[in-house]
Structure formats: structure tokens, C-alpha cells
N, C-alpha and C. Protein backbone atom coordinates (compact mmCIF):
# COMPACT_ATOMS: atom_id res chain seq x y z
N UNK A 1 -0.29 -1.06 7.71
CA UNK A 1 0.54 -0.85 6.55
C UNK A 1 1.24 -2.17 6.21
N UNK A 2 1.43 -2.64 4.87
CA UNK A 2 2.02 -4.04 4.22
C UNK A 2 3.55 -3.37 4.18
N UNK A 3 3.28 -2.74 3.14
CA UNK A 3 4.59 -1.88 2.37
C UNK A 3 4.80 -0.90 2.54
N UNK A 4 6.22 -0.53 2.27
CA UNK A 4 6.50 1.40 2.29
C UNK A 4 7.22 1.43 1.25
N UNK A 5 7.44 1.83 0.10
CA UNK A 5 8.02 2.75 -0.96
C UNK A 5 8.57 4.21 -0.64
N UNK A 6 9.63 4.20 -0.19
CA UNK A 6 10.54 5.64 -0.80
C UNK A 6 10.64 5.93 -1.80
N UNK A 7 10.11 7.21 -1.88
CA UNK A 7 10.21 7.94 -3.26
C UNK A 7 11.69 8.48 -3.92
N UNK A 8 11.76 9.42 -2.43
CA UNK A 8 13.11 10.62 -2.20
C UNK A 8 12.95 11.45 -0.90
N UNK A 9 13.56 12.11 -0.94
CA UNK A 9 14.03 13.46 -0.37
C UNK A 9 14.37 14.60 -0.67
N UNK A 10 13.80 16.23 -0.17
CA UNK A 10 14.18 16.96 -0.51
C UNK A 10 15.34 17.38 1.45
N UNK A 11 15.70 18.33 1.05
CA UNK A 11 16.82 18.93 2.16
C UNK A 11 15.93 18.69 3.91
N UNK A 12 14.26 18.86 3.58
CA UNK A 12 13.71 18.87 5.03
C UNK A 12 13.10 17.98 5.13
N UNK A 13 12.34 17.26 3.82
CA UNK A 13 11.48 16.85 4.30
C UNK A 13 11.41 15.00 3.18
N UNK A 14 10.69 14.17 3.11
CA UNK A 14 10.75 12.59 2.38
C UNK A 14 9.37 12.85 2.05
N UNK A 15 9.23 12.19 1.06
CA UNK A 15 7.90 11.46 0.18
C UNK A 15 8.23 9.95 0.43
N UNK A 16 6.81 9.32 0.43
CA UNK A 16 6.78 7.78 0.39
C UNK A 16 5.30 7.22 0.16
N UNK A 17 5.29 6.14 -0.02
CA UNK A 17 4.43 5.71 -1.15
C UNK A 17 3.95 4.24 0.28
N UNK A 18 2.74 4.25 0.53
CA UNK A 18 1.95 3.29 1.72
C UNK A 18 1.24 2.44 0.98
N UNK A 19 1.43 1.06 0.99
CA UNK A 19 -0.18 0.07 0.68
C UNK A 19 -0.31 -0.35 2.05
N UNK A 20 -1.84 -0.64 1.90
CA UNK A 20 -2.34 -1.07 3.32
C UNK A 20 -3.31 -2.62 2.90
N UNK A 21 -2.83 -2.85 4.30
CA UNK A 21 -3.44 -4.62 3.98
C UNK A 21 -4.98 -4.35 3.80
N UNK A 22 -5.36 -5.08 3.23
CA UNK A 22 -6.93 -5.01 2.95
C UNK A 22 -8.06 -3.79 1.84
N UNK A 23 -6.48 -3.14 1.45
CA UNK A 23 -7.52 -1.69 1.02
C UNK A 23 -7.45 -2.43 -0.08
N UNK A 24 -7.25 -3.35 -0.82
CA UNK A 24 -8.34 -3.53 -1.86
C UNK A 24 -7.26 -2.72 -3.52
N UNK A 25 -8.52 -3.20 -4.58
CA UNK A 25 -7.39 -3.05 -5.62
C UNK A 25 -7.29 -1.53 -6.42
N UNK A 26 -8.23 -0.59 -5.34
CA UNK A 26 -8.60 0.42 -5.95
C UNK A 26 -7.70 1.65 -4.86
N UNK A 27 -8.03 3.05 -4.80
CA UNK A 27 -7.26 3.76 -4.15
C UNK A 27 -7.16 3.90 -2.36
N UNK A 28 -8.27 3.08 -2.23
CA UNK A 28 -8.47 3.37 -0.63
C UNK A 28 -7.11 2.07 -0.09
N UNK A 29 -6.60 2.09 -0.70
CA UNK A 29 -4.96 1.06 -0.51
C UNK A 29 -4.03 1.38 -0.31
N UNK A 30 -4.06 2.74 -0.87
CA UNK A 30 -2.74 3.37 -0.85
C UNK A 30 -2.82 4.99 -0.65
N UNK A 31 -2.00 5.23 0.13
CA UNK A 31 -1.40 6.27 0.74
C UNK A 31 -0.33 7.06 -0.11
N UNK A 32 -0.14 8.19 0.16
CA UNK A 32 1.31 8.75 0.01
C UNK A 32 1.91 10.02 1.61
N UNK A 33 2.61 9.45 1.54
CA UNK A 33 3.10 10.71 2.92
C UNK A 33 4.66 11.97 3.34
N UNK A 34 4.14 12.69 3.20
CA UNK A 34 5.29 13.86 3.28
C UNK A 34 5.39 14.50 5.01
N UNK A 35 7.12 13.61 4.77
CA UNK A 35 6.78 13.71 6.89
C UNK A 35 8.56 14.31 6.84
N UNK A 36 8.56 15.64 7.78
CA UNK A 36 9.87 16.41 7.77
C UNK A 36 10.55 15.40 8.08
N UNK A 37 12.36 15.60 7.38
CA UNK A 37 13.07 14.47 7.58
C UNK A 37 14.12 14.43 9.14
N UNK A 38 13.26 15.60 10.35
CA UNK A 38 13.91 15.62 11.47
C UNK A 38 12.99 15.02 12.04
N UNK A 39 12.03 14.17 11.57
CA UNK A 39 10.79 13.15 12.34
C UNK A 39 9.67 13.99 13.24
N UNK A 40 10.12 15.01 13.10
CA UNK A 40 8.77 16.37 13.69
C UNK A 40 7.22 15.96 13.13
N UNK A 41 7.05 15.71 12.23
CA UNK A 41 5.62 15.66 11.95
C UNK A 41 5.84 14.93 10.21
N UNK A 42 4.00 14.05 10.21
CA UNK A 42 4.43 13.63 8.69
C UNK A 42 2.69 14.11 8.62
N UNK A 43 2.66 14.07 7.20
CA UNK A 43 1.15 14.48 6.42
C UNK A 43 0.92 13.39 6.03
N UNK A 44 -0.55 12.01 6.37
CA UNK A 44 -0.45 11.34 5.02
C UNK A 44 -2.06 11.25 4.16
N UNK A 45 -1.41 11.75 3.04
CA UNK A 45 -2.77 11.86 1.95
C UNK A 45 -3.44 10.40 1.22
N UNK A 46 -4.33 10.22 1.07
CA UNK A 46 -4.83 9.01 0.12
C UNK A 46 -4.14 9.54 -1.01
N UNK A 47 -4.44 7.58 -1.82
CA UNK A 47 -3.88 7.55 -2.93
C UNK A 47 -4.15 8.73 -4.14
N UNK A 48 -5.26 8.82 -4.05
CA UNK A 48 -5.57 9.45 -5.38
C UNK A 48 -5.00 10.80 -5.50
N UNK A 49 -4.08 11.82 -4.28
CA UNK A 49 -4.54 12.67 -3.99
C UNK A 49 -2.70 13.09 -4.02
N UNK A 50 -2.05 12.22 -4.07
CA UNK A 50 -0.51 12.87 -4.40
C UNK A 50 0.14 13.62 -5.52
N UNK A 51 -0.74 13.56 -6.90
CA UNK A 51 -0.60 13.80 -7.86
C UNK A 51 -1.61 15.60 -7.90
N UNK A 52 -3.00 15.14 -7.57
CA UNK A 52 -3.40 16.58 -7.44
C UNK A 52 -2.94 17.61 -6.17
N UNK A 53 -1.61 17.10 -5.28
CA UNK A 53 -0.97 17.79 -4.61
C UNK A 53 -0.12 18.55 -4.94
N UNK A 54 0.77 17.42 -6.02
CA UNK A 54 1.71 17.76 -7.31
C UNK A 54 1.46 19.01 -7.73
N UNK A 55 0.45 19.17 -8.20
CA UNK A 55 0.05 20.14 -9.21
C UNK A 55 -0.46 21.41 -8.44
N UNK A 56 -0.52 21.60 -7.63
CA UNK A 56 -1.21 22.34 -6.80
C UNK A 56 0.29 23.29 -6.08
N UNK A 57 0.74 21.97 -5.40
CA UNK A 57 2.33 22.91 -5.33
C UNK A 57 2.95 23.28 -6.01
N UNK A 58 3.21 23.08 -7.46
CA UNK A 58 4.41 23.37 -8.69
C UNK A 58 3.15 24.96 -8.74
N UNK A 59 1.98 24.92 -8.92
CA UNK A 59 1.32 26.42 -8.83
C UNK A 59 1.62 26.91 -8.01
N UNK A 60 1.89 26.92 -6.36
CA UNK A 60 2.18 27.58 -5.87
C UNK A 60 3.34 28.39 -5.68
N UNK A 61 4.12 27.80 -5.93
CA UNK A 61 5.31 28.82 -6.16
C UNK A 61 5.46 29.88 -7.11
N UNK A 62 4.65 29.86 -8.16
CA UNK A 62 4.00 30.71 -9.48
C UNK A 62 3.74 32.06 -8.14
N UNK A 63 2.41 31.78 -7.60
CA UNK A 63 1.64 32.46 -6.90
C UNK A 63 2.24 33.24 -5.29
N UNK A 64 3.60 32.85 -4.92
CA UNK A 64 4.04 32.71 -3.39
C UNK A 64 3.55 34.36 -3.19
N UNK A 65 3.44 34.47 -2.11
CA UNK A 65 2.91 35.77 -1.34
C UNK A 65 2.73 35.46 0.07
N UNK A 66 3.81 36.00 1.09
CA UNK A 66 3.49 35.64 1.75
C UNK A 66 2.21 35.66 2.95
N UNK A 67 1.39 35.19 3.38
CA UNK A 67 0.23 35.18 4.11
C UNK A 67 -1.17 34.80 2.87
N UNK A 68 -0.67 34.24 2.02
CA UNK A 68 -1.78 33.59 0.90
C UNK A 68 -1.99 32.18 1.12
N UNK A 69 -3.24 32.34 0.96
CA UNK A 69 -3.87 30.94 1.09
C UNK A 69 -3.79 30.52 -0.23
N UNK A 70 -2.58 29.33 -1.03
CA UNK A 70 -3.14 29.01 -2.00
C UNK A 70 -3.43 27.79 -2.40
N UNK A 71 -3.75 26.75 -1.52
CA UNK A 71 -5.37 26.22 -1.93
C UNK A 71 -5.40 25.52 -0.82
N UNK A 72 -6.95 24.96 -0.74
CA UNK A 72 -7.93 24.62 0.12
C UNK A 72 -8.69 23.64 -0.51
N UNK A 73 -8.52 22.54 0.87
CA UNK A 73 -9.45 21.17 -0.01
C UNK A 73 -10.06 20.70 1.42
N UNK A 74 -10.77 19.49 1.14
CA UNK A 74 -10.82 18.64 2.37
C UNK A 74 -9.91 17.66 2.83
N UNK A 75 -8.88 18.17 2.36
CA UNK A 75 -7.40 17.58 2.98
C UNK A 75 -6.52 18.38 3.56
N UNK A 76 -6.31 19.53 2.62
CA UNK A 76 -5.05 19.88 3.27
C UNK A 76 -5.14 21.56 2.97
N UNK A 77 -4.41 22.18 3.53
CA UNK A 77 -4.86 23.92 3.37
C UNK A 77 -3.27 23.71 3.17
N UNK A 78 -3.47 25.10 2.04
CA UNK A 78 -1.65 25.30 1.43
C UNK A 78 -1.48 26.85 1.31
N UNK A 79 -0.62 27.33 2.49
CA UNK A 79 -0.54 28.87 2.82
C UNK A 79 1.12 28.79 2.61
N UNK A 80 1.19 30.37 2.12
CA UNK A 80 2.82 30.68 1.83
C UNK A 80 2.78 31.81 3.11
N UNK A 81 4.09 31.77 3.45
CA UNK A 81 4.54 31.99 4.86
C UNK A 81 5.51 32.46 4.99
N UNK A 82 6.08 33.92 5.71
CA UNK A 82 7.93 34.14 5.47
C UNK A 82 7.55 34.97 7.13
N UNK A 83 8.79 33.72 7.54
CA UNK A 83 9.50 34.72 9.15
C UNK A 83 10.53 34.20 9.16
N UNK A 84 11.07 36.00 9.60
CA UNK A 84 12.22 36.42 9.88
C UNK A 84 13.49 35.86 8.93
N UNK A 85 12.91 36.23 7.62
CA UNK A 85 13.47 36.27 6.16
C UNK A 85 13.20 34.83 5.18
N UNK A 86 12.64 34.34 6.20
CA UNK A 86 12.44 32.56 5.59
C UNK A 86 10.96 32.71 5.13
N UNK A 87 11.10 32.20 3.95
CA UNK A 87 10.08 31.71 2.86
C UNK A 87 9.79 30.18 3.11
N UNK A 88 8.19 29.99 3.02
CA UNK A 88 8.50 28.46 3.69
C UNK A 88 6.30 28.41 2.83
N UNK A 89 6.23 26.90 2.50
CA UNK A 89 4.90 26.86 2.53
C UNK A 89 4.35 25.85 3.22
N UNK A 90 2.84 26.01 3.77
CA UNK A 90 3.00 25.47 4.87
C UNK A 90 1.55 24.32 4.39
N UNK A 91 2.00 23.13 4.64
CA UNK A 91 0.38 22.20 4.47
C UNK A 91 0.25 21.74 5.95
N UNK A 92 -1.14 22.20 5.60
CA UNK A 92 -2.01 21.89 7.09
C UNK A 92 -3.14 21.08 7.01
N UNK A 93 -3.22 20.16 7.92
CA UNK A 93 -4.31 19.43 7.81
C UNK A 93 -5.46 20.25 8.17
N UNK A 94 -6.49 19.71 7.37
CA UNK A 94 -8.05 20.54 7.83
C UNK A 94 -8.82 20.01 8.68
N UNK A 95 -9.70 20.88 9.14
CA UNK A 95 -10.76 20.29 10.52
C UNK A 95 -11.27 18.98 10.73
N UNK A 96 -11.40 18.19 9.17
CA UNK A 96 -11.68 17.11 8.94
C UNK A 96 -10.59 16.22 9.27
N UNK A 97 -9.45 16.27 9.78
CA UNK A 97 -8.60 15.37 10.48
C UNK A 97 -8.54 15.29 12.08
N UNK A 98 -8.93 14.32 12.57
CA UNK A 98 -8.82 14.53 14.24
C UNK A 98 -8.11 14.80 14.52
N UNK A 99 -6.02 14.85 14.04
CA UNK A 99 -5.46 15.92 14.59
C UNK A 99 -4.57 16.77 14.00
N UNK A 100 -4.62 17.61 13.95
CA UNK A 100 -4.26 18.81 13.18
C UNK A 100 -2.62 19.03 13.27
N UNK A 101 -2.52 19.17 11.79
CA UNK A 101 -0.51 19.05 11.70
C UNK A 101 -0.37 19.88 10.47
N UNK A 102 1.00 20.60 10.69
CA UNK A 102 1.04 21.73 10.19
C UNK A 102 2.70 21.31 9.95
N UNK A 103 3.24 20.64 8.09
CA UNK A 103 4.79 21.11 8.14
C UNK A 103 4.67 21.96 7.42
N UNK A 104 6.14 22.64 7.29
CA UNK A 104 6.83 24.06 6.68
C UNK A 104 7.56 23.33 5.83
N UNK A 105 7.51 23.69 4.90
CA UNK A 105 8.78 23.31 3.50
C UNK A 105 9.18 24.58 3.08
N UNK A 106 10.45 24.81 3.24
CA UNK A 106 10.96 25.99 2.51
C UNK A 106 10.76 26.02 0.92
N UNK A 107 10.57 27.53 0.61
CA UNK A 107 9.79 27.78 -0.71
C UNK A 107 11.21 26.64 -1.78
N UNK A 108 12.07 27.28 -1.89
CA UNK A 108 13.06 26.54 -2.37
C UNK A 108 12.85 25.53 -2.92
N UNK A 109 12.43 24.13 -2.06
CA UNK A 109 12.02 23.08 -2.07
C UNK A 109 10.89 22.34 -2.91
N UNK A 110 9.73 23.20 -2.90
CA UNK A 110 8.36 22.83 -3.33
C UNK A 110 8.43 22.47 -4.92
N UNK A 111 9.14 23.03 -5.77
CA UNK A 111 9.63 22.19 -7.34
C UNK A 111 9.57 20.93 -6.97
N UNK A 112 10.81 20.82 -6.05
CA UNK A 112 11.49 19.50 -6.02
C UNK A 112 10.08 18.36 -5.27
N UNK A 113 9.79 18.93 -4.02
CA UNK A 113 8.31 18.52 -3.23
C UNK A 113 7.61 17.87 -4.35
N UNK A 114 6.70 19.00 -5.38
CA UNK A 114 5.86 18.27 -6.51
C UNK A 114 6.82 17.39 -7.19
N UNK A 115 7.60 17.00 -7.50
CA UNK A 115 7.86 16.25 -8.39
C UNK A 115 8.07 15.00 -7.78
N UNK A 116 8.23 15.18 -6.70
CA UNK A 116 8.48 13.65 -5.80
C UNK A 116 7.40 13.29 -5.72
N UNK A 117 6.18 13.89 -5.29
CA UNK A 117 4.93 13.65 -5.48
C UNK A 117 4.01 13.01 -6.67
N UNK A 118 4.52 13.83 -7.47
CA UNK A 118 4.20 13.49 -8.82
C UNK A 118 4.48 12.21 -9.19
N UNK A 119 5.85 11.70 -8.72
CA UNK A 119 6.49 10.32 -8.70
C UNK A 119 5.61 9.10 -8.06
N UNK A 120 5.43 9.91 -6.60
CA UNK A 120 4.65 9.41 -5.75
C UNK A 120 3.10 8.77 -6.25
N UNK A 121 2.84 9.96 -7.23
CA UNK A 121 1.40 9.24 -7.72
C UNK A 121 1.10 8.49 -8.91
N UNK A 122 2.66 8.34 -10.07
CA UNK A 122 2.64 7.44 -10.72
C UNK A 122 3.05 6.20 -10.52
N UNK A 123 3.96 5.99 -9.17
CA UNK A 123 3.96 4.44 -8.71
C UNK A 123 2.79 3.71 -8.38
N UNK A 124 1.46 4.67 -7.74
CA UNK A 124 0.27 4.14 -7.34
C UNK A 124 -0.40 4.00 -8.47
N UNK A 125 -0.53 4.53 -9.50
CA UNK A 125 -1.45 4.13 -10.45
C UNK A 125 -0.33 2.94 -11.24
N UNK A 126 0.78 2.78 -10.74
CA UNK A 126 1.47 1.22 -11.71
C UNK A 126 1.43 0.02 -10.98
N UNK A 127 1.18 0.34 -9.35
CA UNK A 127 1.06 -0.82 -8.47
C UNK A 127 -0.07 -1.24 -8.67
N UNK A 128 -1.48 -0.32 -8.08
CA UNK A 128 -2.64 -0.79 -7.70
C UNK A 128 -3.38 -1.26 -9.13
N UNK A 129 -2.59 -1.51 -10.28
CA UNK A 129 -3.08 -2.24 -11.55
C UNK A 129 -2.47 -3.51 -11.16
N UNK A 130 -1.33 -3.67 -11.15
CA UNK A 130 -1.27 -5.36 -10.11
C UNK A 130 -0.57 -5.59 -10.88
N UNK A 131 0.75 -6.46 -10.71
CA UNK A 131 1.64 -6.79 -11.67
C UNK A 131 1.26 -8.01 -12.32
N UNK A 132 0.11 -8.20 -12.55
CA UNK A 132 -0.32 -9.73 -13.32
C UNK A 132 -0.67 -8.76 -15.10
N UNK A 133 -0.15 -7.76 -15.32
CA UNK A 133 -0.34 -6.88 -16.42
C UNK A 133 1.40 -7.70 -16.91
N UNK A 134 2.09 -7.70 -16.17
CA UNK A 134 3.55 -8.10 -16.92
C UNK A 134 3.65 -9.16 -17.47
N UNK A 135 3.84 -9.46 -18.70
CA UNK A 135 3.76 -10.96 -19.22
C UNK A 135 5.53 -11.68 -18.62
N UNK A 136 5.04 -13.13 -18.76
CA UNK A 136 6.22 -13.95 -17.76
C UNK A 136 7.42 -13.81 -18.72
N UNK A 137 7.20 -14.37 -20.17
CA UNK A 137 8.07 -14.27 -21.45
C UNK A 137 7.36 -13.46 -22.45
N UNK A 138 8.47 -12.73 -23.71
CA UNK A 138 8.12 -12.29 -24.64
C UNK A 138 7.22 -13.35 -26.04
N UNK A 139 6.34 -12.59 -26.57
CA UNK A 139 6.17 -13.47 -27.78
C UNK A 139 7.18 -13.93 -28.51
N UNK A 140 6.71 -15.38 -28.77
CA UNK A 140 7.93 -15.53 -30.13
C UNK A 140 8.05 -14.95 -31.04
N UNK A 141 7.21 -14.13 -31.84
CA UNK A 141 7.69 -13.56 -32.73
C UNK A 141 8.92 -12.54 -32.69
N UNK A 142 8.92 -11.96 -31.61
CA UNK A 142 10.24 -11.56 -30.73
C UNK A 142 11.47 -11.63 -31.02
């Protein structure tokens, strides 16, 4: 890892934003990662993949039930979950990760979750364009 970008925080858990030396100017560079904020466990997704997380969680709360699977990728499995009165949804890494991690975000949270995310995946599409897009001075006509 070069860099780390903080996004935010919700009450349990941080979003943050990873470039990695060598990944190059496209998405295999960057990371995003949602790791509980008592240091128990973190998730971290490729770049491309914080934004269709976004969207996936702001649906799930539409959908909460608890013991529903609501969605399934080759990243991450997203089940809604309630014990012993707690509402919580849970992303789990899939078989395709050598090791398997499972946080809980209380339902509460998951608005706030996607939108940090969401954040999360418009810093990567403003970095990995490269700041040689910013001009040094304005035109004179200016």
C-alpha cells in the first residue's frame, strides 16, 4: 500500500480508500475497505467494486428480512440478520477469498455505509485519472 484515504465513519464501522504501488493507472490500484471501528475484522474490495457495493446496500435495506440473502457476487455475500432484537447486515467474504471474514453492521447504519462507499468510489474514479487533468493556471481569457 502507497496511500490510505479516509473516507468516514459510521458508529461501528470506517470506509477508506487504498492505492497500491505498482497497480498501475487503471483499477487493479486501488482498493476500498470497510473494517469495524473496534479493529475486529476489515473487508477489502477492489477498486471498481465500492460503488456497486453502494448500490447494492442502499437496496438492501428496501429488502431487510431477516435470514435473506440479499446479494451474492464473487466478492462478497450480503445476508440480513437479527439476534436477540438486533438487526444487523452481514458481508461475508466468499469461497474465493483464502480467508473468510464476516462483519455485522447494524441495519441502522447501511444508508450511511452506502454513501461512504459511494464516496469511496468517486474518489477512485478522480484519482486513478491522475491529477495531470488539473491545469497549473487559468486561461487568460479568465
Amino acid at each position: 500500500m502507497d496511500e490510505r484515504y479516509p473516507i468516514g465513519v459510521t458508529e461501528s464501522c470506517a470506509v477508506h480508500v487504498l492505492r497500491h504501488d505498482g497497480g498501475g493507472s487503471g483499477y487493479a490500484g486501488w482498493s476500498a475497505t470497510v473494517g469495524l471501528r473496534s479493529g475486529e475484522a476489515t473487508i477489502r474490495v477492489p477498486g471498481h467494486y465500492a460503488g456497486v457495493l453502494a448500490e447494492r446496500l442502499a437496496a438492501a435495506t428496501e429488502r431487510f428480512m431477516p435470514g435473506r440473502r440479499l446479494a451474492r457476487d464473487e466478492y462478497l455475500d450480503v445476508t440480513a440478520l437479527a439476534t436477540e432484537g438486533a438487526e444487523t447486515v452481514a458481508l461475508s467474504s466468499t469461497a474465493r477469498s483464502p480467508v473468510r471474514v464476516t462483519i455485522e453492521v447494524p441495519r441502522e447504519e447501511i444508508d450511511e455505509l452506502a454513501s461512504l462507499l459511494a464516496e469511496a468510489q468517486q474518489l477512485i474514479e478522480t484519482l486513478r485519472q491522475g491529477l495531470g487533468l488539473v491545469p497549473d493556471s487559468l486561461p487568460e481569457a479568465l
